[in-house]
C-alpha atoms as a PDB file:
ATOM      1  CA  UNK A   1     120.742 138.837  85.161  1.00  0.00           C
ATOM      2  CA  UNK A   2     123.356 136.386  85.318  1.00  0.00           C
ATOM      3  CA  UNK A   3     122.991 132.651  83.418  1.00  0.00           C
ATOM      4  CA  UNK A   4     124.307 129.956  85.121  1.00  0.00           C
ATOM      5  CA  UNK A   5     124.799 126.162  84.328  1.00  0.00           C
ATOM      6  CA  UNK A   6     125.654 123.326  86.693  1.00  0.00           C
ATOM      7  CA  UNK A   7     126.292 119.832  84.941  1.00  0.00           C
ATOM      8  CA  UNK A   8     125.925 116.843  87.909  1.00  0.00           C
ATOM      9  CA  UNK A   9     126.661 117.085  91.518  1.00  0.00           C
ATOM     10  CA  UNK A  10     125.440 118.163  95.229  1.00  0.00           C
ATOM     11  CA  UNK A  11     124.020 120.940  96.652  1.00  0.00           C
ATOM     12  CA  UNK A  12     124.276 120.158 100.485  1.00  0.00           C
ATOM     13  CA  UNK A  13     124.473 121.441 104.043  1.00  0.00           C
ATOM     14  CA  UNK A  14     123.608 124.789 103.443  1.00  0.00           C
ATOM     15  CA  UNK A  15     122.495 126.877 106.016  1.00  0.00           C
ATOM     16  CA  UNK A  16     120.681 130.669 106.186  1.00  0.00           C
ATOM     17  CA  UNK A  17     118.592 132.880 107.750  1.00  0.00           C
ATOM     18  CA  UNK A  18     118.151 135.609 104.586  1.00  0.00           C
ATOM     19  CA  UNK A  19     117.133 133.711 101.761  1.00  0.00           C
ATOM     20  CA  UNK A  20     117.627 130.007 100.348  1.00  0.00           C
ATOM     21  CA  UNK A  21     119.591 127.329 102.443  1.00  0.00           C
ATOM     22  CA  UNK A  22     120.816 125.830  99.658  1.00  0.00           C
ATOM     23  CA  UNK A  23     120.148 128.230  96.116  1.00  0.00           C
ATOM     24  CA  UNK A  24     118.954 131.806  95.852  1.00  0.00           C
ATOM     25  CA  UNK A  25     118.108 132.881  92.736  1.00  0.00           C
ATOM     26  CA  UNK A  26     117.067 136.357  91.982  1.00  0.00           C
ATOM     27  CA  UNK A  27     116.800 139.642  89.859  1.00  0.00           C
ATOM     28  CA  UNK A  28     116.518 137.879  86.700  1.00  0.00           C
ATOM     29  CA  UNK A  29     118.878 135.533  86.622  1.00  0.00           C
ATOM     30  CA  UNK A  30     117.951 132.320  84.728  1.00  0.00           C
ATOM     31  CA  UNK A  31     119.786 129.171  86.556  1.00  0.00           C
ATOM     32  CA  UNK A  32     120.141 125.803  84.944  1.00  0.00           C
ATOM     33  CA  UNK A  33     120.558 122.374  87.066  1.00  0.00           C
ATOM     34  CA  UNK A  34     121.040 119.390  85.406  1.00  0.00           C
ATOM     35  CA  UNK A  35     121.460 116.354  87.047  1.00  0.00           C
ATOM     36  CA  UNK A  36     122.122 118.113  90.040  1.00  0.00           C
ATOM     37  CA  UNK A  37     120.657 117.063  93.489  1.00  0.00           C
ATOM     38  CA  UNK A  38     119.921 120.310  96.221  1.00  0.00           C
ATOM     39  CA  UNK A  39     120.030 118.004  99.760  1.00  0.00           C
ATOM     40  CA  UNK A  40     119.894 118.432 103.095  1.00  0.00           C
ATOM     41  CA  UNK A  41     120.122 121.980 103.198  1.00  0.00           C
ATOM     42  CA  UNK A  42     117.916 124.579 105.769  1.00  0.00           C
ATOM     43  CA  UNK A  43     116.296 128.389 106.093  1.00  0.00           C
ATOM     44  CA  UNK A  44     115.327 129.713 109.057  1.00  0.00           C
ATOM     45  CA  UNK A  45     113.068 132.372 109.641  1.00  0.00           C
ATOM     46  CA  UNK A  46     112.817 132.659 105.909  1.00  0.00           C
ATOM     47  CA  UNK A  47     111.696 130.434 102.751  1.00  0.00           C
ATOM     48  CA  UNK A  48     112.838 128.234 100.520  1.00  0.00           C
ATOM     49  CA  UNK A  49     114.991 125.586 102.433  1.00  0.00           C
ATOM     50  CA  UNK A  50     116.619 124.090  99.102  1.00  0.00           C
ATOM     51  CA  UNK A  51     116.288 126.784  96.942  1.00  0.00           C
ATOM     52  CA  UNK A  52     113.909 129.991  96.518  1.00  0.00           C
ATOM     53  CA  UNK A  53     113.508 131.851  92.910  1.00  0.00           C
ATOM     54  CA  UNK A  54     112.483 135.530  93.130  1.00  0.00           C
ATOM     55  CA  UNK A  55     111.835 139.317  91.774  1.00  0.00           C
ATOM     56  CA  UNK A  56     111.474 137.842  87.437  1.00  0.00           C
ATOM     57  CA  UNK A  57     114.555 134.910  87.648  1.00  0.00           C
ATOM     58  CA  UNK A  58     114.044 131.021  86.068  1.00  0.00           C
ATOM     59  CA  UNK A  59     114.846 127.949  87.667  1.00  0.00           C
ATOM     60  CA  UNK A  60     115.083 125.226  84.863  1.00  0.00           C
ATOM     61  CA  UNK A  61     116.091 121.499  86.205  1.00  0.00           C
ATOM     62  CA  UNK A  62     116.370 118.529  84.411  1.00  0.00           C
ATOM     63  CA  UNK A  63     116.846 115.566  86.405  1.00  0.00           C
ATOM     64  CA  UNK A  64     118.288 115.164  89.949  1.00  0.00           C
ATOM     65  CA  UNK A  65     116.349 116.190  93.220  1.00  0.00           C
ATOM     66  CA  UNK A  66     115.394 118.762  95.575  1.00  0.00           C
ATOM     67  CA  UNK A  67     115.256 116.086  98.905  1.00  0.00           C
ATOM     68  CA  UNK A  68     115.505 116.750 102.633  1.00  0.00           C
ATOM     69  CA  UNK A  69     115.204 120.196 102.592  1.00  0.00           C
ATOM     70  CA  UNK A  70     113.687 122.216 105.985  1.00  0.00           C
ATOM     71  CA  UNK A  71     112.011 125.776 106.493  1.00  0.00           C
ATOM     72  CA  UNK A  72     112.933 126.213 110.352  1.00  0.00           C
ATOM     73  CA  UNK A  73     110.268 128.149 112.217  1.00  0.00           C
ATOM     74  CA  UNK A  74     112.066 130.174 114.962  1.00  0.00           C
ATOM     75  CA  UNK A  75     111.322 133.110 116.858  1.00  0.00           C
ATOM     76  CA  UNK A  76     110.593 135.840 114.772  1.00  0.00           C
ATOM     77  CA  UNK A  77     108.009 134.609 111.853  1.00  0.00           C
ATOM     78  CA  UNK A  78     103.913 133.898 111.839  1.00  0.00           C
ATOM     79  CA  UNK A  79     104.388 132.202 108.464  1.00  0.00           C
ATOM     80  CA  UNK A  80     107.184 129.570 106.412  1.00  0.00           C
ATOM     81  CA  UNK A  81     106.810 129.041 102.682  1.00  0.00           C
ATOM     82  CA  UNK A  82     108.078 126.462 100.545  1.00  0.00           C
ATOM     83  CA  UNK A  83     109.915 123.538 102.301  1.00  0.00           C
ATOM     84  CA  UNK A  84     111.873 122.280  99.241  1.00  0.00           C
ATOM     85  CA  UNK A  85     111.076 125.451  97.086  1.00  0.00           C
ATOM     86  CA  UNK A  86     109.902 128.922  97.064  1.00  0.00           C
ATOM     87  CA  UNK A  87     109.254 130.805  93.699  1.00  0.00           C
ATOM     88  CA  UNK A  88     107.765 134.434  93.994  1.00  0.00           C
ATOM     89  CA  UNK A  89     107.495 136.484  90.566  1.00  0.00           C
ATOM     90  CA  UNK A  90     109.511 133.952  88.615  1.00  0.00           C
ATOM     91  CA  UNK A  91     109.183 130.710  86.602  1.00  0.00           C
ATOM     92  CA  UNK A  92     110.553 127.378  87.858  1.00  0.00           C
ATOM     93  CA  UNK A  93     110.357 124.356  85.093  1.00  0.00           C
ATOM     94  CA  UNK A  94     110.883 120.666  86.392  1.00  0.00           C
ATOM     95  CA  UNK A  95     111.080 117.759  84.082  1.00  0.00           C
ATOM     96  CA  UNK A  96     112.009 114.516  86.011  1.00  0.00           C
ATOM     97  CA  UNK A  97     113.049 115.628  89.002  1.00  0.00           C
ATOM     98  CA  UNK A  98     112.348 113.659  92.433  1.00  0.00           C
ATOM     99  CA  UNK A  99     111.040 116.094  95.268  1.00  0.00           C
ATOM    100  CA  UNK A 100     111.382 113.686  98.603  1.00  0.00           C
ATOM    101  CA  UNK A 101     110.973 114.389 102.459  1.00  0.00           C
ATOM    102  CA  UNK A 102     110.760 118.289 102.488  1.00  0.00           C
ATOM    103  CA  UNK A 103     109.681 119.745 105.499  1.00  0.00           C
ATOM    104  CA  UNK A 104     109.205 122.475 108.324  1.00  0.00           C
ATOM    105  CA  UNK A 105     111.023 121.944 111.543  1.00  0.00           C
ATOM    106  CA  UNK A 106     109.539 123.622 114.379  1.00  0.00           C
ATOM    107  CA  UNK A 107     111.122 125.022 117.200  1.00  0.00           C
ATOM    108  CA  UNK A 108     108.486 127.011 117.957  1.00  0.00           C
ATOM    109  CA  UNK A 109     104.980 126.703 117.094  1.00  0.00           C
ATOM    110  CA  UNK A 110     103.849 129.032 114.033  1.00  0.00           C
ATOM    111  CA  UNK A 111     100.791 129.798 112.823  1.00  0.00           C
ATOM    112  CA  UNK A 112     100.872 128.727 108.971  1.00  0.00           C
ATOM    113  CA  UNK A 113     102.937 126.245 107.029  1.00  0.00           C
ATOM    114  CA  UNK A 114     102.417 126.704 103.265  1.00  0.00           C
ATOM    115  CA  UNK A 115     103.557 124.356 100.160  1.00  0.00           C
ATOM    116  CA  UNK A 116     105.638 121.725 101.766  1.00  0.00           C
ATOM    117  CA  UNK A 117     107.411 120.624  98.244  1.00  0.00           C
ATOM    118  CA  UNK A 118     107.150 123.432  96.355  1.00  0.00           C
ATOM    119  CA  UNK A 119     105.335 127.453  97.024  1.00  0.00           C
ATOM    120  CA  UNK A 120     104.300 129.796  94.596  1.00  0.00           C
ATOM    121  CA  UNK A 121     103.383 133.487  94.399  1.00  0.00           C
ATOM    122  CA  UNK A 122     102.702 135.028  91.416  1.00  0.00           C
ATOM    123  CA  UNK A 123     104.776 132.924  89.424  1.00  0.00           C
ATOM    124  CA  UNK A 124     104.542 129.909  86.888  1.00  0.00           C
ATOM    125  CA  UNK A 125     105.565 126.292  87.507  1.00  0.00           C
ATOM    126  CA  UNK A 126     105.610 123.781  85.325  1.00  0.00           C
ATOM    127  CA  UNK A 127     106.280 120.354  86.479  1.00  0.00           C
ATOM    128  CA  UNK A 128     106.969 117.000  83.572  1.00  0.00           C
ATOM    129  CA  UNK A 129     107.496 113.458  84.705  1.00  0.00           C
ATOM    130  CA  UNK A 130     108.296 114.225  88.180  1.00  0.00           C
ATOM    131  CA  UNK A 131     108.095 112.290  91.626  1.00  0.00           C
ATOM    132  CA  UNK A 132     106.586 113.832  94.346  1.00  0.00           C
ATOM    133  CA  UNK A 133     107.193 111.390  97.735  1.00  0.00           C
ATOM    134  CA  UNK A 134     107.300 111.704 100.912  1.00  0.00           C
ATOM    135  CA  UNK A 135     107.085 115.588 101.427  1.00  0.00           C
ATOM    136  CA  UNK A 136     105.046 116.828 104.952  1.00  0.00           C
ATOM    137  CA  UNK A 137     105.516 117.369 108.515  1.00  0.00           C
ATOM    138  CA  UNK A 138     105.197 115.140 110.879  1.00  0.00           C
ATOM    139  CA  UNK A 139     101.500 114.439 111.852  1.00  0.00           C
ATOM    140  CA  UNK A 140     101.258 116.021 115.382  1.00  0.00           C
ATOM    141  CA  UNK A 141      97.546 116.195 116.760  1.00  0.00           C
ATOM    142  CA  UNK A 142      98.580 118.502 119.558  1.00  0.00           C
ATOM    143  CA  UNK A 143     100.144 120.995 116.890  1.00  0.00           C
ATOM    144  CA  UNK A 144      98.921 124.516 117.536  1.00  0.00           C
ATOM    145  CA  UNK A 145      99.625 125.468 113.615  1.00  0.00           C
ATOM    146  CA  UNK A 146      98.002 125.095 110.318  1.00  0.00           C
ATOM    147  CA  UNK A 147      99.369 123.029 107.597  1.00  0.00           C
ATOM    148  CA  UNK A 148      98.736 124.078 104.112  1.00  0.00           C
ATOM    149  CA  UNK A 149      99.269 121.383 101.075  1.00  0.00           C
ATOM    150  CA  UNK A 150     102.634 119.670  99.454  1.00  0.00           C
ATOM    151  CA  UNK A 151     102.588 122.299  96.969  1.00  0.00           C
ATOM    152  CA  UNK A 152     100.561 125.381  97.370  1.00  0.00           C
ATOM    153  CA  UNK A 153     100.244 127.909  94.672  1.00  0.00           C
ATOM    154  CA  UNK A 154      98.628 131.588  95.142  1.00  0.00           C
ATOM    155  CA  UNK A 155      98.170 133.796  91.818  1.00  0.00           C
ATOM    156  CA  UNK A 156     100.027 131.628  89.906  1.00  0.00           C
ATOM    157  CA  UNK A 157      99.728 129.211  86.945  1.00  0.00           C
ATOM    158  CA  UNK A 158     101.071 125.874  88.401  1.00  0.00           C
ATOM    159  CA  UNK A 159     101.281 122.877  85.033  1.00  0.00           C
ATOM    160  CA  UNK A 160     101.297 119.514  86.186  1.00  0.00           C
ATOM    161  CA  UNK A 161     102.014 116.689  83.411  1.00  0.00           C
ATOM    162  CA  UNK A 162     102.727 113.158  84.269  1.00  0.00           C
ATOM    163  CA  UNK A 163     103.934 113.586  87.520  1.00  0.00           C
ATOM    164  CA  UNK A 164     103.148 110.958  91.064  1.00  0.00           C
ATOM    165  CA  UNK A 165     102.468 111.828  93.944  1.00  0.00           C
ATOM    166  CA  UNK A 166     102.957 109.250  97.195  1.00  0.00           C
ATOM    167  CA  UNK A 167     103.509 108.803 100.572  1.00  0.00           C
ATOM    168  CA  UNK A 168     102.728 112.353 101.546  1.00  0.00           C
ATOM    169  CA  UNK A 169     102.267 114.313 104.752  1.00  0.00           C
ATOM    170  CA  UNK A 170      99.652 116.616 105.713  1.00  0.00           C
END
């Protein structure tokens, strides 16, 4: 149930296999990014490779990006969720953020690939004045896997409000 605030900066590098690569947010916490920019960061075997939101917590970001995030598919899971972001029971509201080149890297070929940019389960997103660009994996006709949308939303209300989407992957 914590609140936390970050003013400007990085979120990069980050690395797990329980949970978020780069933020995990849970149990009701309510986290606040502004300006802030979650990069180049990686889950495996998990979801969420920038950040994941779970079990009744808020994501609120105002600015900044969630870019170059990865879900890794290993050896152990059917199914990845959320490339940039994963949000299960919880809210998540962007307003001019940039969401650019999130992805799945394989190591192994899964089954299912689901939300690319963002996932939600049971949750509400609202998204204002955003950039979607560039989010996907790479376009492999041999792949033995399905590939489910750049933002993929099951029993959720998902708000989308003057927000472009380009250069997209499958």
């Amino acid at each position: 149930n914590a609140d936390v605030i970050i003013n400007d900066g990085t979120i990069t590098g980050g690395f797990s296999n329980n949970g978020a690569g780069g933020i995990h947010i849970n149990d009701g916490a309510t986290v606040t990014l502004n300006n802030v920019n979650v990069d180049k960061n990686k889950v495996q075997n998990d979801d969420g490779g920038g950040i994941a939101v779970y079990d009744g917590a808020t994501l609120i970001m105002n600015g900044g990006s969630v870019s170059n995030n990865a879900a890794v598919h290993g050896f152990f899971l059917d199914n990845l969720f959320g490339g940039g972001i994963y949000v299960e029971d919880s809210t998540v509201i962007l307003t001019g953020v940039t969401l650019n080149n999130n992805r799945y890297e394989l190591i192994e070929a899964g089954n299912s690939l689901y939300g690319a940019a963002i996932y939600c389960d049971d949750s509400t997103v609202t998204m204002k004045n955003c950039t979607v660009d560039g989010n996907g994996v790479p376009d492999d006709p041999d792949r033995e896997y399905d590939v489910y949308s750049i933002i993929h939303a099951s029993d959720s209300t998902l708000v989308i409000e003057n927000t472009n989407f380009s250069g997209n992957g499958s």
